[in-house]
N, C-alpha and C. Protein backbone atom coordinates (compact mmCIF):
# COMPACT_ATOMS: atom_id res chain seq x y z
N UNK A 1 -115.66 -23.54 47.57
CA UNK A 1 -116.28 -22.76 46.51
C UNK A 1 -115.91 -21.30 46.72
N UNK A 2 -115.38 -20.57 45.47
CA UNK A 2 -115.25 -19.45 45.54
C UNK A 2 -116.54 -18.61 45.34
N UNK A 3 -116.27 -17.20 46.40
CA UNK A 3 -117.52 -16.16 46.02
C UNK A 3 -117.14 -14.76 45.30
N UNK A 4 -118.18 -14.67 44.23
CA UNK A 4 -118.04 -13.35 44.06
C UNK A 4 -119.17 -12.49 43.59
N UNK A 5 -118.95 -10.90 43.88
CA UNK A 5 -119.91 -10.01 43.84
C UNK A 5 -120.28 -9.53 42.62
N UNK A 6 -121.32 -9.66 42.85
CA UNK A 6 -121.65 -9.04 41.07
C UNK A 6 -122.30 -7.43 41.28
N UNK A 7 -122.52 -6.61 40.76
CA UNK A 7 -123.54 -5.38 40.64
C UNK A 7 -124.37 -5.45 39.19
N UNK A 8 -125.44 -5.58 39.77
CA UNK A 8 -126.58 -5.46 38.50
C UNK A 8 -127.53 -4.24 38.51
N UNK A 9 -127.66 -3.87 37.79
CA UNK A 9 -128.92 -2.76 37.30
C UNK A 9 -130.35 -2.98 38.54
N UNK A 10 -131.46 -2.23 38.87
CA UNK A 10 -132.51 -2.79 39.33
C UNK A 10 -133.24 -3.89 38.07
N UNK A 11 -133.34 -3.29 37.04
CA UNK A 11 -133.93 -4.01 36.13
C UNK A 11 -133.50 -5.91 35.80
N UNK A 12 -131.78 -5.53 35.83
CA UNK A 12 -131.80 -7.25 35.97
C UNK A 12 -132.44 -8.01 37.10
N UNK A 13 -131.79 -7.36 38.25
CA UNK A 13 -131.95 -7.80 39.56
C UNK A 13 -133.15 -8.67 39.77
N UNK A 14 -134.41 -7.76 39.61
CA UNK A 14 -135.61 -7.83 39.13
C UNK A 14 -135.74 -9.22 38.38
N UNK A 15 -135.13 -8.91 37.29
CA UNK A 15 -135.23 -9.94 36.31
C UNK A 15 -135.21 -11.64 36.99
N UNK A 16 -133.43 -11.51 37.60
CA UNK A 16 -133.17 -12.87 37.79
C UNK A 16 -133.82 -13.26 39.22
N UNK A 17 -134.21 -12.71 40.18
CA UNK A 17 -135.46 -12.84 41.38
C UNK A 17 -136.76 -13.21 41.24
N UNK A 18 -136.85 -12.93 40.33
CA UNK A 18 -138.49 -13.42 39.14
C UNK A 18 -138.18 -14.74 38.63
N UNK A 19 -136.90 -14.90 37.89
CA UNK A 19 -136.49 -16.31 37.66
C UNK A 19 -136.47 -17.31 38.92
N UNK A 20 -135.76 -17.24 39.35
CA UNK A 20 -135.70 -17.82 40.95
C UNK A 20 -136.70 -18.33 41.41
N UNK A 21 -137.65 -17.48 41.28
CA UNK A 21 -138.86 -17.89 42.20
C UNK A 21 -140.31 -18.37 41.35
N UNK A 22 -139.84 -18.69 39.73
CA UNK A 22 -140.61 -18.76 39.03
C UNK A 22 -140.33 -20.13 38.69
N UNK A 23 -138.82 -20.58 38.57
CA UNK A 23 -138.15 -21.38 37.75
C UNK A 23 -137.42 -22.86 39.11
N UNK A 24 -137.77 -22.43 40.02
CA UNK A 24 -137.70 -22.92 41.04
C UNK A 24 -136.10 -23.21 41.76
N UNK A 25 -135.25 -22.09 41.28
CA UNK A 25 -134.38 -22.30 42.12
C UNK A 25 -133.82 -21.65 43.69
N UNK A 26 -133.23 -22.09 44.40
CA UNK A 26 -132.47 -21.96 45.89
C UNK A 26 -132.69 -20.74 45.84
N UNK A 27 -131.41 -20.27 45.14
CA UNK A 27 -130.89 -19.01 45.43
C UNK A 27 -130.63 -18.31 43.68
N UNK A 28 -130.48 -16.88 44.16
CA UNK A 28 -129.90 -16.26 42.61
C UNK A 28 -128.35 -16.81 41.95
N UNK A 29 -127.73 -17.45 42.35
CA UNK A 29 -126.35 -18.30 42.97
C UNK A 29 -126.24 -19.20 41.65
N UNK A 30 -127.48 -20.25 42.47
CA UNK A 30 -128.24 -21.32 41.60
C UNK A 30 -128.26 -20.52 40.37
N UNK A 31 -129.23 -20.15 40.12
CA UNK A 31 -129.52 -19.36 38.47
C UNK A 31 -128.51 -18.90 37.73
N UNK A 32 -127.25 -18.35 38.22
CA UNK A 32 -126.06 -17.75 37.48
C UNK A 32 -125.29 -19.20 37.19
N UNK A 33 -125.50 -19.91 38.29
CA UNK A 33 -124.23 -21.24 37.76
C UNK A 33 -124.99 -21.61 36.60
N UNK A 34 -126.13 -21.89 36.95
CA UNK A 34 -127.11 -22.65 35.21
C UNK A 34 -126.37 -21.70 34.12
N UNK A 35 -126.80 -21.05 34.64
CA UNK A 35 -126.72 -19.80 32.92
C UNK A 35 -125.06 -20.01 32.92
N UNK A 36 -124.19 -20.15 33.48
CA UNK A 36 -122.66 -19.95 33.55
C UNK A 36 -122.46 -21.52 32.43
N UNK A 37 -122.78 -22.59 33.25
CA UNK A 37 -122.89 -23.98 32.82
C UNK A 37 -123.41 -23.91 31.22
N UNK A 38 -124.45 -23.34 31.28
CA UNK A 38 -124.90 -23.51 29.72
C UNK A 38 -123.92 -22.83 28.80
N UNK A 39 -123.40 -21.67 29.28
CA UNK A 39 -122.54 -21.01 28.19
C UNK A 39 -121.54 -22.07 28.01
N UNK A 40 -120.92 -22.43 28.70
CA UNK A 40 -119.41 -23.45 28.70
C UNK A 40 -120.27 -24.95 27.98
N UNK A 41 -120.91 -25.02 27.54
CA UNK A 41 -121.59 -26.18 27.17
C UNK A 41 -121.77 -25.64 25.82
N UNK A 42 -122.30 -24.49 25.06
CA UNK A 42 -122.47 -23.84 24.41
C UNK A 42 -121.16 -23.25 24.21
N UNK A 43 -120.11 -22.98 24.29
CA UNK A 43 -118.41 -22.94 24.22
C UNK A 43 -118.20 -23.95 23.27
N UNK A 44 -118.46 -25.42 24.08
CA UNK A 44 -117.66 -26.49 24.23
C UNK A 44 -118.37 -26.87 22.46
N UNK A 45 -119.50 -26.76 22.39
CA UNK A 45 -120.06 -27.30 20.93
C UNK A 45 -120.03 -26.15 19.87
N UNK A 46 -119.76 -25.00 19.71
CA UNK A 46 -119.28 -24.66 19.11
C UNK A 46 -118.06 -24.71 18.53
N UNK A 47 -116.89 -24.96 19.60
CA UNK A 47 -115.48 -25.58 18.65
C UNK A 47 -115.42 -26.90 18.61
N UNK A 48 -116.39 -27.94 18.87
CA UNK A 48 -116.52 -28.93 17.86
C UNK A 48 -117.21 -28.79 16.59
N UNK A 49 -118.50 -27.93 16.73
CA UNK A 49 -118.87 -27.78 15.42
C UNK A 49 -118.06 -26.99 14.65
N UNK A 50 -117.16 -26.11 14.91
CA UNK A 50 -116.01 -25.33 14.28
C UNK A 50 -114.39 -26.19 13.18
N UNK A 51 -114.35 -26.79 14.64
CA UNK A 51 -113.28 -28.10 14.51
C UNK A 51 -113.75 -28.93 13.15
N UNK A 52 -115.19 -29.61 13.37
CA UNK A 52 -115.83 -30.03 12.24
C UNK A 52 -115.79 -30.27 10.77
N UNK A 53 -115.98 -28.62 11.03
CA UNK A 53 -116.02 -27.36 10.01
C UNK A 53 -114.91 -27.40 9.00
N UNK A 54 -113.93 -27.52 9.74
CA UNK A 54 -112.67 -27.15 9.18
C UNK A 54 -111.80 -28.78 8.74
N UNK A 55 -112.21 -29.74 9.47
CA UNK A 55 -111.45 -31.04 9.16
C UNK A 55 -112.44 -31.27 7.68
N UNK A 56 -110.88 -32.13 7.06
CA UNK A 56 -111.19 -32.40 5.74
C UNK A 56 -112.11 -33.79 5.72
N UNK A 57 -113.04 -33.86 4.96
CA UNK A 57 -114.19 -34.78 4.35
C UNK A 57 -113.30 -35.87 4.81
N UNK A 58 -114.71 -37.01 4.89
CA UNK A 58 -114.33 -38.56 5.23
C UNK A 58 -115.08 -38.97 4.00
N UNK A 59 -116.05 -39.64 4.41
CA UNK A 59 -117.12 -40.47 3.90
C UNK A 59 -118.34 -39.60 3.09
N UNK A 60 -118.76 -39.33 2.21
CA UNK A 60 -119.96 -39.20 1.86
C UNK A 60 -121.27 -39.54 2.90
N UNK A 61 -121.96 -38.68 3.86
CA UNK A 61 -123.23 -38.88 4.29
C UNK A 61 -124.50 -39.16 3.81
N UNK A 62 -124.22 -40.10 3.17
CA UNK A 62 -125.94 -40.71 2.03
C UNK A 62 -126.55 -41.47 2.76
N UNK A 63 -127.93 -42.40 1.80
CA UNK A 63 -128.02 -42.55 2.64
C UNK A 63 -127.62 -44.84 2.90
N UNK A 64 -126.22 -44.69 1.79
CA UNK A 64 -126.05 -46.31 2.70
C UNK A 64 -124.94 -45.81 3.93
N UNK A 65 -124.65 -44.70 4.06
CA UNK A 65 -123.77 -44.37 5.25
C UNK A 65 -124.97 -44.34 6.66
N UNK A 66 -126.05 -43.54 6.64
CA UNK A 66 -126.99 -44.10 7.62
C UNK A 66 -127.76 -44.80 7.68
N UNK A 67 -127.46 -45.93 7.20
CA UNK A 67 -128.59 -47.13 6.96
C UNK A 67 -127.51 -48.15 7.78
N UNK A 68 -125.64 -48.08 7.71
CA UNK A 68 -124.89 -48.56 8.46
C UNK A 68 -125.05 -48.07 9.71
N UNK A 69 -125.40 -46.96 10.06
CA UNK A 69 -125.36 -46.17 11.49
C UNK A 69 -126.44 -46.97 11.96
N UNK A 70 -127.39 -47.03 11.50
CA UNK A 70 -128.88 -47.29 12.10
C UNK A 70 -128.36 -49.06 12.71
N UNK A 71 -128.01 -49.33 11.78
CA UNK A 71 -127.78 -51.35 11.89
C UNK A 71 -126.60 -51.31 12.85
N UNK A 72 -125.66 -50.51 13.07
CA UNK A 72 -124.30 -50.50 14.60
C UNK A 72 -125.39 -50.28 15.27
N UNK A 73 -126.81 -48.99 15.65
CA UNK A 73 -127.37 -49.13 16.70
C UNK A 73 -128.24 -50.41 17.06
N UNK A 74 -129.37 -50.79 16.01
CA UNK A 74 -129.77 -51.69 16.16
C UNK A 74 -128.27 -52.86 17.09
N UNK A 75 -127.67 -52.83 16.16
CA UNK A 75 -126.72 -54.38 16.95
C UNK A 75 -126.53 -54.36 17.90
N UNK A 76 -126.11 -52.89 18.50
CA UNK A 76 -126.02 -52.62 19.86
C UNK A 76 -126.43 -52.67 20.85
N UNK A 77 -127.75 -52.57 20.59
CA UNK A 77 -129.22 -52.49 21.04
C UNK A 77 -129.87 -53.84 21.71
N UNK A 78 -128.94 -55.02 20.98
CA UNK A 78 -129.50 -55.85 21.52
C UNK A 78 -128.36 -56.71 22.13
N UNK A 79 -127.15 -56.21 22.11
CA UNK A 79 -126.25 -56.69 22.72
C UNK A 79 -125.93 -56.28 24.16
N UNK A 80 -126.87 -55.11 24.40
CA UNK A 80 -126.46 -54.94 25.50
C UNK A 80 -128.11 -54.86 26.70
């Protein structure tokens, strides 16, 4: 694992030491990977919802299109 130094304000500092010890993690370490993790997770679904966005129409979403969704889960559901 790589390390690196950060410099924060007193006010963050503050901030994420309060988290830590509120939120129950190890170290301040811990708390930056969460918050690091969530952004790249929050990355990652934005250019699918982007991607989305931009691909051309399939199917009409009514509702015998989720009444098929519901009956693949149901089937599924009991197949496995």
């Amino acid at each position: 694992m790589s390390t690196m130094n950060i410099s924060l304000p007193d006010a963050l500092k503050s901030f994420v030491d309060e988290q830590v010890s509120q939120r129950g993690y190890g170290t301040s370490s811990e708390y930056v990977r969460e918050l690091i993790r969530k952004d790249q997770d929050r990355v990652h679904l934005r250019g699918l919802l982007l991607a989305g966005a931009s691909s051309e129409p399939t199917a009409p979403a009514d509702d015998a299109y989720f009444e098929e969704l519901r009956n693949r889960l149901r089937k599924a559901s009991t197949q496995g």
